[in-house]
PDB file of N, CA and C in Angstrom:
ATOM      1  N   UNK A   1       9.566  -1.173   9.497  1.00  0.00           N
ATOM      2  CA  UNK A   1       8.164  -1.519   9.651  1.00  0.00           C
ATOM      3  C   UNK A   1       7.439  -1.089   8.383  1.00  0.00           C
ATOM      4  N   UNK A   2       6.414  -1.693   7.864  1.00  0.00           N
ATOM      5  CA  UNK A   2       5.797  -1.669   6.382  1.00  0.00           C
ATOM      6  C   UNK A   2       4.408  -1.428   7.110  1.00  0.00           C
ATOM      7  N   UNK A   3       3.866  -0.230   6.628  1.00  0.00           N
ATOM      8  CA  UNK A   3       2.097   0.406   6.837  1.00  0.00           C
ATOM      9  C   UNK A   3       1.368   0.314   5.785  1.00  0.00           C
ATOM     10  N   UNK A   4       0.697   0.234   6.287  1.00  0.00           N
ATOM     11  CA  UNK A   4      -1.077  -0.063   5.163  1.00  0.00           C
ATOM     12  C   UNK A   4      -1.385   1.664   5.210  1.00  0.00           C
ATOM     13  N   UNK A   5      -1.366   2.186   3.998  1.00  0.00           N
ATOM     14  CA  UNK A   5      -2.130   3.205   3.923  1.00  0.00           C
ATOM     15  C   UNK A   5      -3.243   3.177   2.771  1.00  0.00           C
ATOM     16  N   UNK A   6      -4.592   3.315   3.388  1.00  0.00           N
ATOM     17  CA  UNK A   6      -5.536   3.067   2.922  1.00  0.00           C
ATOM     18  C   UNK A   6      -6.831   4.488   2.735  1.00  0.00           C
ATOM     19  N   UNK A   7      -7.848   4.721   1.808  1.00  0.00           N
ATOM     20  CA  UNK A   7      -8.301   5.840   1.723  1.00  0.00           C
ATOM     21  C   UNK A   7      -7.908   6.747   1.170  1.00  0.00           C
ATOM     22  N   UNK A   8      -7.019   6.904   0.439  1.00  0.00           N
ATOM     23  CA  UNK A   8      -6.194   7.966  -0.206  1.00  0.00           C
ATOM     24  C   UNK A   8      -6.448   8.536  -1.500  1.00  0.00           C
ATOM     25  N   UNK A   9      -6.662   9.746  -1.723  1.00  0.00           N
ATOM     26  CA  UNK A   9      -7.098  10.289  -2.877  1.00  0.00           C
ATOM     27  C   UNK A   9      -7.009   9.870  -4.112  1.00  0.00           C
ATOM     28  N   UNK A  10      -7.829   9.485  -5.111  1.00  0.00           N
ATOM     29  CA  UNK A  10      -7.001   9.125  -6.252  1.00  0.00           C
ATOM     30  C   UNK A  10      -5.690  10.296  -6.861  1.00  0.00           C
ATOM     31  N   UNK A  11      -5.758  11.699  -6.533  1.00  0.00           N
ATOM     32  CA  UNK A  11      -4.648  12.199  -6.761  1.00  0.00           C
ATOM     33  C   UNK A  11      -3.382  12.173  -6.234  1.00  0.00           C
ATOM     34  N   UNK A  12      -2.807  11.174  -4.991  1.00  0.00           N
ATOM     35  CA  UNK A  12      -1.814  11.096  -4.034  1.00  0.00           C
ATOM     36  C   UNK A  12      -1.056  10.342  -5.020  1.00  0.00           C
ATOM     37  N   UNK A  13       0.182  10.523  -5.333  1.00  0.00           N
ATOM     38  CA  UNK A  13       1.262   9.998  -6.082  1.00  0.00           C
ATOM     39  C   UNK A  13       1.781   9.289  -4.781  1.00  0.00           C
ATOM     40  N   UNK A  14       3.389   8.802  -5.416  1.00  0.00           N
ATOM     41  CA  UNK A  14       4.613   8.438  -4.455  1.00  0.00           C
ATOM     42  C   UNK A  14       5.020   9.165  -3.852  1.00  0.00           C
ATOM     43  N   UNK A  15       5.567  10.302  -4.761  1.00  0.00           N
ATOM     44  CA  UNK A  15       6.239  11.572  -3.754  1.00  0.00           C
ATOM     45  C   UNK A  15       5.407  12.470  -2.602  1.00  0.00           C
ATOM     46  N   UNK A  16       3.946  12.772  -2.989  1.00  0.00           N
ATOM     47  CA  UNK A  16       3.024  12.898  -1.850  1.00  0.00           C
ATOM     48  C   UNK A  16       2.981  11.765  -0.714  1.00  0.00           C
ATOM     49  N   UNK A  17       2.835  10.625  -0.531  1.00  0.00           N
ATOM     50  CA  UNK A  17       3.046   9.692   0.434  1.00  0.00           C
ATOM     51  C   UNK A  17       4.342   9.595   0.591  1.00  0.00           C
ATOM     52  N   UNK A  18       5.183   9.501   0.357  1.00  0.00           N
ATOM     53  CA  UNK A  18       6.911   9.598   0.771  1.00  0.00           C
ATOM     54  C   UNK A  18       6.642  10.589   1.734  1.00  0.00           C
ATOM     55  N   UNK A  19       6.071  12.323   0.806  1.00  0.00           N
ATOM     56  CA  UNK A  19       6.555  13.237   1.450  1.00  0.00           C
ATOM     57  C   UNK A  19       5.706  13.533   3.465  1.00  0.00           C
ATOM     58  N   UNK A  20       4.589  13.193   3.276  1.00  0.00           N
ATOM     59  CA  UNK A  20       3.557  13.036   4.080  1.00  0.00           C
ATOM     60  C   UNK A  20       4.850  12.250   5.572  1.00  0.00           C
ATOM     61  N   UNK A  21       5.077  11.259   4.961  1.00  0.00           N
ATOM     62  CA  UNK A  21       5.941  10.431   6.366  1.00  0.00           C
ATOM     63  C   UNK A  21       7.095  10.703   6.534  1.00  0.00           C
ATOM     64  N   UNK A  22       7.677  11.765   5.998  1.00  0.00           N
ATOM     65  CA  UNK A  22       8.730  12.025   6.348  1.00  0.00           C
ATOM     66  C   UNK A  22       8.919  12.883   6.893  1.00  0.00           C
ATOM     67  N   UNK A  23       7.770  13.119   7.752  1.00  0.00           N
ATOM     68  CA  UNK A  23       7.665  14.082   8.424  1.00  0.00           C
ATOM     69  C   UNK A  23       8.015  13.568   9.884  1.00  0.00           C
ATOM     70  N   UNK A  24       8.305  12.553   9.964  1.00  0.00           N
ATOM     71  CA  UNK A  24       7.844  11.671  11.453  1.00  0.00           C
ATOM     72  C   UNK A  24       9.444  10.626  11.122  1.00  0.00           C
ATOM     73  N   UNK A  25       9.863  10.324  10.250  1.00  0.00           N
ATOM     74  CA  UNK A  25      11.447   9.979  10.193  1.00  0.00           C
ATOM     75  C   UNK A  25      11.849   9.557   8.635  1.00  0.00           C
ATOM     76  N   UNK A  26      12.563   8.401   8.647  1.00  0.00           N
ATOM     77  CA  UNK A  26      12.830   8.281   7.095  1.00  0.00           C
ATOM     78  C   UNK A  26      12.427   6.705   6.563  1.00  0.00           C
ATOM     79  N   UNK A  27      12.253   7.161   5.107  1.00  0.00           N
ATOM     80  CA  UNK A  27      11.193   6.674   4.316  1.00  0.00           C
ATOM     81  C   UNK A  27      11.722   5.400   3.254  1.00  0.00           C
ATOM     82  N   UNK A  28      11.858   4.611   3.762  1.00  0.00           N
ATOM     83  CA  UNK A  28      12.491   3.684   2.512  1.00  0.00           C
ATOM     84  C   UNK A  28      11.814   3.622   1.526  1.00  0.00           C
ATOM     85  N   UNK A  29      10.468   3.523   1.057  1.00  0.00           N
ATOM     86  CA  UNK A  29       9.881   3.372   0.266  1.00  0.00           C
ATOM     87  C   UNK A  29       8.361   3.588   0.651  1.00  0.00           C
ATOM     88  N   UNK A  30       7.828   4.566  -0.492  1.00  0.00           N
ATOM     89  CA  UNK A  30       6.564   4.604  -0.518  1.00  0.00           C
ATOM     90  C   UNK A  30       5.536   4.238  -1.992  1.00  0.00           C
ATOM     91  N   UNK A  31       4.668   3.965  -2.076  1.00  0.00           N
ATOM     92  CA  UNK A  31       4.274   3.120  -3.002  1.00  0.00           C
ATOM     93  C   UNK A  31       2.398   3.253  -3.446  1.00  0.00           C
ATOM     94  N   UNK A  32       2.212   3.999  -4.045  1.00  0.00           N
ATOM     95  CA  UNK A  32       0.402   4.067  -4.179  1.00  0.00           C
ATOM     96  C   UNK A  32       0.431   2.903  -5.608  1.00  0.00           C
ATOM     97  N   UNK A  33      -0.378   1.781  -4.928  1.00  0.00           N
ATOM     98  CA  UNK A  33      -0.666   0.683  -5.813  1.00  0.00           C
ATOM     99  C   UNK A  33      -1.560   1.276  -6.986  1.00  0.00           C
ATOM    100  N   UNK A  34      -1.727   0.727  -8.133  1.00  0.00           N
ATOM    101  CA  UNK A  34      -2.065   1.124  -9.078  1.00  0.00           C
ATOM    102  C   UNK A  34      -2.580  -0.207  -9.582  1.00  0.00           C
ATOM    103  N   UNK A  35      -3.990  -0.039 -10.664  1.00  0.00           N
ATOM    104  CA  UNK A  35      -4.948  -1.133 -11.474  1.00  0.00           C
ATOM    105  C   UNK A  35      -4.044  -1.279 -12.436  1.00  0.00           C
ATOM    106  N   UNK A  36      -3.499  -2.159 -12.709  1.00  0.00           N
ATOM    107  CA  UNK A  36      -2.937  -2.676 -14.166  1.00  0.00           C
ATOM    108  C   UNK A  36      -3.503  -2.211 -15.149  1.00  0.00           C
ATOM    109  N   UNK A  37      -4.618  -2.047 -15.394  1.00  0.00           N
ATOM    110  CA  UNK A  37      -5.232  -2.169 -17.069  1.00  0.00           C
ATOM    111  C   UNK A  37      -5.423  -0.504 -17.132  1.00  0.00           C
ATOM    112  N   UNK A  38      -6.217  -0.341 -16.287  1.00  0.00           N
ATOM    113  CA  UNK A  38      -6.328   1.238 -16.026  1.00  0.00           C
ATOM    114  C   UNK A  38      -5.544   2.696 -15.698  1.00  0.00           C
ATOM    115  N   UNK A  39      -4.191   1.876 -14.701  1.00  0.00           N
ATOM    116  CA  UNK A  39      -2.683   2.580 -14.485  1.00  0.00           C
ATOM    117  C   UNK A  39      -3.696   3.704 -13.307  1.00  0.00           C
ATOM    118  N   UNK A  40      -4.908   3.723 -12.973  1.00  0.00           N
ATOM    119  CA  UNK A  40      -5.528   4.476 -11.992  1.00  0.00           C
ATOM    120  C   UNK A  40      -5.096   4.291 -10.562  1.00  0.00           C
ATOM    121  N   UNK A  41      -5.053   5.112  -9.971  1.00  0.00           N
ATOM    122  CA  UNK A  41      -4.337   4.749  -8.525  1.00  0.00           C
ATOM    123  C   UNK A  41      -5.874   3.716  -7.592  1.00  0.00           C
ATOM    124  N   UNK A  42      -5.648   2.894  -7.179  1.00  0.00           N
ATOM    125  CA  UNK A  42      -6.422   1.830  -6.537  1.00  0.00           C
ATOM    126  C   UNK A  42      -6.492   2.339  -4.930  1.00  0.00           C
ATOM    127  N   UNK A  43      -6.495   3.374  -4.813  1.00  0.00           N
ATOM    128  CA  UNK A  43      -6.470   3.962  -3.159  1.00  0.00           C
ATOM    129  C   UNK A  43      -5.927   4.035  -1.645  1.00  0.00           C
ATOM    130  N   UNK A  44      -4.862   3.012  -2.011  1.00  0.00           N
ATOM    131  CA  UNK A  44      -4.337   2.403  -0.852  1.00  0.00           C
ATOM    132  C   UNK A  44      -2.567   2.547  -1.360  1.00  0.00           C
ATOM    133  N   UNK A  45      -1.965   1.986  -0.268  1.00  0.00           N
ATOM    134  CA  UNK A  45      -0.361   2.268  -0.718  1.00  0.00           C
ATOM    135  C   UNK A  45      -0.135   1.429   0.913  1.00  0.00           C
ATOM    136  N   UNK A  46       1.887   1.590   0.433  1.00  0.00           N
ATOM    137  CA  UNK A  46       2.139   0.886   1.658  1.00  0.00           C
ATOM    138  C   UNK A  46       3.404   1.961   1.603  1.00  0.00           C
ATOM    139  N   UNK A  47       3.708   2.281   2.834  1.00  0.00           N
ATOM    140  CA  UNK A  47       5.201   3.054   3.596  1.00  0.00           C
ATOM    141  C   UNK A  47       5.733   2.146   3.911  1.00  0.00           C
ATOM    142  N   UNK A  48       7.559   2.036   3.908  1.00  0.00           N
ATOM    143  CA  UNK A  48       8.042   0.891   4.938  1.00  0.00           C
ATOM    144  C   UNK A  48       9.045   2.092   5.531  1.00  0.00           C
ATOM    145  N   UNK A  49       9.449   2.305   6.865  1.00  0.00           N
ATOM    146  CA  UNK A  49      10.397   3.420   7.747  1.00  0.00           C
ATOM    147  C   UNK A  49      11.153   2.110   8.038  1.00  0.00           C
ATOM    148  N   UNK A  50      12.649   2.476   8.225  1.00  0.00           N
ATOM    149  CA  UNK A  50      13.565   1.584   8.759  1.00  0.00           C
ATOM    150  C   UNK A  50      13.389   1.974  10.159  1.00  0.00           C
ATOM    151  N   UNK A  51      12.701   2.422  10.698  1.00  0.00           N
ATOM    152  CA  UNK A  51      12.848   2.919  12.529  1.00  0.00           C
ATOM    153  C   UNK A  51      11.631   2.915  12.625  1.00  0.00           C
ATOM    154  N   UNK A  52      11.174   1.343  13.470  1.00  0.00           N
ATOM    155  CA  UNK A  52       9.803   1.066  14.194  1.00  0.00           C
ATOM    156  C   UNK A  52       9.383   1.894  15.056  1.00  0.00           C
ATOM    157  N   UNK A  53      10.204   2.877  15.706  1.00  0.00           N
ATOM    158  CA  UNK A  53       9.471   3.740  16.387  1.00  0.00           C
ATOM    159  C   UNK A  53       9.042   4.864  15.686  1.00  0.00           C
ATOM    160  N   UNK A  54       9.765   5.301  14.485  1.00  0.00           N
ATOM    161  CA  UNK A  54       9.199   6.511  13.702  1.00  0.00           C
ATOM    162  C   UNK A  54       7.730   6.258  12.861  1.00  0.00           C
ATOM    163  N   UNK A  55       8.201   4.965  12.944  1.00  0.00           N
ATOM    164  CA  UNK A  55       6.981   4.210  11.712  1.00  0.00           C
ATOM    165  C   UNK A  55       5.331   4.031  12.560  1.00  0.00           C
ATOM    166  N   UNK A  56       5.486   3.696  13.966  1.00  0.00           N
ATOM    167  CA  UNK A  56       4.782   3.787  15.182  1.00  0.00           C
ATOM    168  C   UNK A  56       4.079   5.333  15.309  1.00  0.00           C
ATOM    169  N   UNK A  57       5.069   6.068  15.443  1.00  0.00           N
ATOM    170  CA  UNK A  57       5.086   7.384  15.476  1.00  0.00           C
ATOM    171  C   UNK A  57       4.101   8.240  14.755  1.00  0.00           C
ATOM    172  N   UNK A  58       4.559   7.780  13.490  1.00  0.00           N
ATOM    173  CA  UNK A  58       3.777   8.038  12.354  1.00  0.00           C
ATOM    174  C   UNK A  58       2.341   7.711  12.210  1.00  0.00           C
ATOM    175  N   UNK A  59       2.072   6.635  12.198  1.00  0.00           N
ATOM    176  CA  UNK A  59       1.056   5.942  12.446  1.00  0.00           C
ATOM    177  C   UNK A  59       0.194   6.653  13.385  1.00  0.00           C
ATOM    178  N   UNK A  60       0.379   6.633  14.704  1.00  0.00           N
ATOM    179  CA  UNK A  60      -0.321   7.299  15.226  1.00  0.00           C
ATOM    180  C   UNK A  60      -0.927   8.871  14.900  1.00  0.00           C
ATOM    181  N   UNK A  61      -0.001   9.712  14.481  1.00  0.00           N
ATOM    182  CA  UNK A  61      -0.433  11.276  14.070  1.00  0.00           C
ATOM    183  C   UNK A  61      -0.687  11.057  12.755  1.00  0.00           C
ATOM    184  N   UNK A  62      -0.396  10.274  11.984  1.00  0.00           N
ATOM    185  CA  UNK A  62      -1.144  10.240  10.392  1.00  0.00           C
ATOM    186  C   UNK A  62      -2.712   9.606  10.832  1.00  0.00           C
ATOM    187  N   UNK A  63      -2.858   8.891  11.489  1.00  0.00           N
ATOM    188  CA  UNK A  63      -4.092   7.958  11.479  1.00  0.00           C
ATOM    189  C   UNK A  63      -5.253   8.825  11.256  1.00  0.00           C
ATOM    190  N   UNK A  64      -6.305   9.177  10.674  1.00  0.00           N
ATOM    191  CA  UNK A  64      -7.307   9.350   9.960  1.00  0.00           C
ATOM    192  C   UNK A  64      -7.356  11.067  10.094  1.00  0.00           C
ATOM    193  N   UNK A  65      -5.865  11.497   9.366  1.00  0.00           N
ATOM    194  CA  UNK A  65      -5.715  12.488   9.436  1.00  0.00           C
ATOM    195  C   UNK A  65      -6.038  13.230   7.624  1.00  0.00           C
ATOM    196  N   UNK A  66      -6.387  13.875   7.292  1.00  0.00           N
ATOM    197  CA  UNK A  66      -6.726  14.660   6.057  1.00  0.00           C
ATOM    198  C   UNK A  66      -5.272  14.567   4.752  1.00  0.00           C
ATOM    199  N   UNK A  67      -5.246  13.505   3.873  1.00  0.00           N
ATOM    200  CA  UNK A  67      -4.083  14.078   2.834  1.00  0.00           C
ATOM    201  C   UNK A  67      -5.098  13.768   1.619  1.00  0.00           C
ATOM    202  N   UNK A  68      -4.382  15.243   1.281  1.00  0.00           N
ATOM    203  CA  UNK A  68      -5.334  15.783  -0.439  1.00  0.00           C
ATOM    204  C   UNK A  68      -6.760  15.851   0.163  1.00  0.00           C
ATOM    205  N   UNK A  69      -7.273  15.957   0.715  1.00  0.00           N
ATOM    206  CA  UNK A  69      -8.729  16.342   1.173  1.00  0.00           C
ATOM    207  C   UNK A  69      -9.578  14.893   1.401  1.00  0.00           C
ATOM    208  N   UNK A  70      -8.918  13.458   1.951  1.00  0.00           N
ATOM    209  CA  UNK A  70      -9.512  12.768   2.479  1.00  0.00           C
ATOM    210  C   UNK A  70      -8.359  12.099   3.671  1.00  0.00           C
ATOM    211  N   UNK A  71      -9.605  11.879   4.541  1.00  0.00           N
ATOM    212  CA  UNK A  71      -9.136  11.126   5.835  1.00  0.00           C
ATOM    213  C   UNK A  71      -8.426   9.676   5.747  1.00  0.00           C
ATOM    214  N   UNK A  72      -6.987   9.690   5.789  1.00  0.00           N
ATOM    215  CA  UNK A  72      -6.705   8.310   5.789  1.00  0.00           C
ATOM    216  C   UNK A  72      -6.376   7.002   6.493  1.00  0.00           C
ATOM    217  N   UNK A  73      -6.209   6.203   6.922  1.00  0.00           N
ATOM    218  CA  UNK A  73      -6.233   5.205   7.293  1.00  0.00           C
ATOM    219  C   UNK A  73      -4.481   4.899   7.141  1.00  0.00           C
ATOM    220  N   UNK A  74      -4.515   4.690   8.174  1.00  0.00           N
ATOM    221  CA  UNK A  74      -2.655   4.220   8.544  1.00  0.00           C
ATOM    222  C   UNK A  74      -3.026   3.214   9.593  1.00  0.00           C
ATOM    223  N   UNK A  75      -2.238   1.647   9.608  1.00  0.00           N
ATOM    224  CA  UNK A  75      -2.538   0.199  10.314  1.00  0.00           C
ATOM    225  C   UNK A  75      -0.748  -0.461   9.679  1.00  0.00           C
ATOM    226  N   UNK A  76      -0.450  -1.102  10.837  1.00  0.00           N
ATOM    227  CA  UNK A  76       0.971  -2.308  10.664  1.00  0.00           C
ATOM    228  C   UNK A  76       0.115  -2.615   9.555  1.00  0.00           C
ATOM    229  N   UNK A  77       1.186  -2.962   8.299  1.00  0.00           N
ATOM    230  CA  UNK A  77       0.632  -4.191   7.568  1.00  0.00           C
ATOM    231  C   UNK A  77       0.656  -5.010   7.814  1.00  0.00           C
ATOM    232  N   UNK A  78       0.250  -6.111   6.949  1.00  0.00           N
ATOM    233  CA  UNK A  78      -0.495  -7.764   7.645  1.00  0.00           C
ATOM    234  C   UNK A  78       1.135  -8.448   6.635  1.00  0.00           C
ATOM    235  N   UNK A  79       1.654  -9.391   7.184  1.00  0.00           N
ATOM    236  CA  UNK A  79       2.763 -10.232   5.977  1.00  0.00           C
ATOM    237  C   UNK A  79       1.940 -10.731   4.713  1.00  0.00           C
ATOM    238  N   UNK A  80       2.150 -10.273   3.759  1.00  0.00           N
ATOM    239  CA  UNK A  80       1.365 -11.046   2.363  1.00  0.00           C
ATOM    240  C   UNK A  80       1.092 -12.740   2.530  1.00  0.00           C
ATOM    241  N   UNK A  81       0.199 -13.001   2.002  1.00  0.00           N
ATOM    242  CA  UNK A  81      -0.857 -14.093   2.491  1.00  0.00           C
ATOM    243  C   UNK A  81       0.033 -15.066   1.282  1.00  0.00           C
ATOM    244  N   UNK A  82       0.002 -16.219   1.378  1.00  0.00           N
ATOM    245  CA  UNK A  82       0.509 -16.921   0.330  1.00  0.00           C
ATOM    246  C   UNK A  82      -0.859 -17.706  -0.465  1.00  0.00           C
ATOM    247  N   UNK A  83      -0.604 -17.490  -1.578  1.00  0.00           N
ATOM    248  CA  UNK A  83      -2.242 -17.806  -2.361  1.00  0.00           C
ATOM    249  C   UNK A  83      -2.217 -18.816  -2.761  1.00  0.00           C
ATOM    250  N   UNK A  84      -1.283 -19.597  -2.545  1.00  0.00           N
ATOM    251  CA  UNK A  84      -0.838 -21.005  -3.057  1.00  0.00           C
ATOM    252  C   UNK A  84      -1.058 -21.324  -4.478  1.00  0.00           C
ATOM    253  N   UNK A  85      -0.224 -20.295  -5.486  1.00  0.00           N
ATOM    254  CA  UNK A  85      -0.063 -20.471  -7.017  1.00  0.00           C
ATOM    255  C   UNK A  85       0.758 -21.145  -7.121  1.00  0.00           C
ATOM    256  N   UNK A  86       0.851 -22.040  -8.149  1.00  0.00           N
ATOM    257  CA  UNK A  86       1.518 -23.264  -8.600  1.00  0.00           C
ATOM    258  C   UNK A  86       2.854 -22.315  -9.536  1.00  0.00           C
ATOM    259  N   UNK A  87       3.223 -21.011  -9.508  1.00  0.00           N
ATOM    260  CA  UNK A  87       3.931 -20.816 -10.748  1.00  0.00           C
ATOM    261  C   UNK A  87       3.407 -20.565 -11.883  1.00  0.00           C
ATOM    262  N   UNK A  88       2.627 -19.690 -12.037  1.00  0.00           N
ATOM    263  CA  UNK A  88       2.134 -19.389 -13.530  1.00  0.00           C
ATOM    264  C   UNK A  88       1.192 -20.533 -14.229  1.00  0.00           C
ATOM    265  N   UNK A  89       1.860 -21.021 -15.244  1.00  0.00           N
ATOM    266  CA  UNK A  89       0.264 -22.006 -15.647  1.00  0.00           C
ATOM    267  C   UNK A  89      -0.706 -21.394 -16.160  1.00  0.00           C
ATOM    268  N   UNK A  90      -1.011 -22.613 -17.301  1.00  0.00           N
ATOM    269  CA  UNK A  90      -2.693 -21.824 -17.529  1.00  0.00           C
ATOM    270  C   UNK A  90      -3.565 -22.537 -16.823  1.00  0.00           C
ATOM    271  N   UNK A  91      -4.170 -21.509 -16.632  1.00  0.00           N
ATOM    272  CA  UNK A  91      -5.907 -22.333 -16.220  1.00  0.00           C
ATOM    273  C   UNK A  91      -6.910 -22.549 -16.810  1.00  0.00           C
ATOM    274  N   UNK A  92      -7.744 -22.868 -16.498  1.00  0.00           N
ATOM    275  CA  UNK A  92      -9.025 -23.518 -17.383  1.00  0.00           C
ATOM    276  C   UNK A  92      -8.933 -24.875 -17.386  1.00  0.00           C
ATOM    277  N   UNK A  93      -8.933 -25.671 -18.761  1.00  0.00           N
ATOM    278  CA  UNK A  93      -9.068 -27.059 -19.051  1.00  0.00           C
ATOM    279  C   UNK A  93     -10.856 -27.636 -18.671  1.00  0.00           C
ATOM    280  N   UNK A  94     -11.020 -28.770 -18.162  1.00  0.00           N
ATOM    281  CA  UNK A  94     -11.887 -29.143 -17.834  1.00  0.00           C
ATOM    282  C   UNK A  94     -12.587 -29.814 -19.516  1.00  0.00           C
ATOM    283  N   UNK A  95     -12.061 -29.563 -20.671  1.00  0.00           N
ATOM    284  CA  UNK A  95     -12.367 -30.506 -21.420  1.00  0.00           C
ATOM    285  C   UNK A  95     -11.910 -32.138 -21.863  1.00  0.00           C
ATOM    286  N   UNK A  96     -13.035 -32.660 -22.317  1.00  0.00           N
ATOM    287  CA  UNK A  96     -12.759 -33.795 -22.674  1.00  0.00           C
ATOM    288  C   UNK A  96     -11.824 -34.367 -23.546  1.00  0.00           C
ATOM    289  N   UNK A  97     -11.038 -35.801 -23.539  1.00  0.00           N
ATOM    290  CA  UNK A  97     -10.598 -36.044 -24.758  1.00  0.00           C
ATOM    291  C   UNK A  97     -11.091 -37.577 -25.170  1.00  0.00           C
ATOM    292  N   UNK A  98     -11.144 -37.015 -26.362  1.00  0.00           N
ATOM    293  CA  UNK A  98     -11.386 -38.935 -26.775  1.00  0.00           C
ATOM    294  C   UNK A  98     -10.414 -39.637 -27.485  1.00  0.00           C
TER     295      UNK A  98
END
């Protein structure tokens, strides 16, 4: 099961969110998304637990519980949305030719 963790300190690394859920079972991957240009942590992350009930588990006693000194937000994630990109490409255009 893959969680939305949302609210999270800008100081929470990987190994702080790894370590946080592994308290409740085991951790395939944990992940604090990060701004490209900036490399700043963007506040949110995702857990995935191979055991829906630990991941359940979790969820529930993490849910707007205190890591690094803010309350966070633990929810199932949603399946990634398809944005309907053509494959790279440039964009723009819209000029004329004669």
């Amino acid at each position: 099961m893959n969680l939305f963790v949302g609210n999270l300190s800008y100081e929470v690394g990987d190994d702080d969110l790894r370590e946080a859920f592994e308290a409740f079972g085991a951790v395939s991957s944990a992940k604090v998304l990060q701004d490209r240009e900036t490399g700043r942590s963007r506040g949110f992350g995702f857990v995935e637990m191979a055991n829906d009930d630990e991941a359940r588990n979790a969820m529930e006693n993490l849910n707007l519980q205190k890591l690094c000194g803010r309350a966070i937000q633990v929810n199932e994630a949603r399946p990634r949305e398809d944005r309907g990109g053509r494959g790279g490409g440039r964009g723009g255009g819209g000029g004329r030719r004669r």
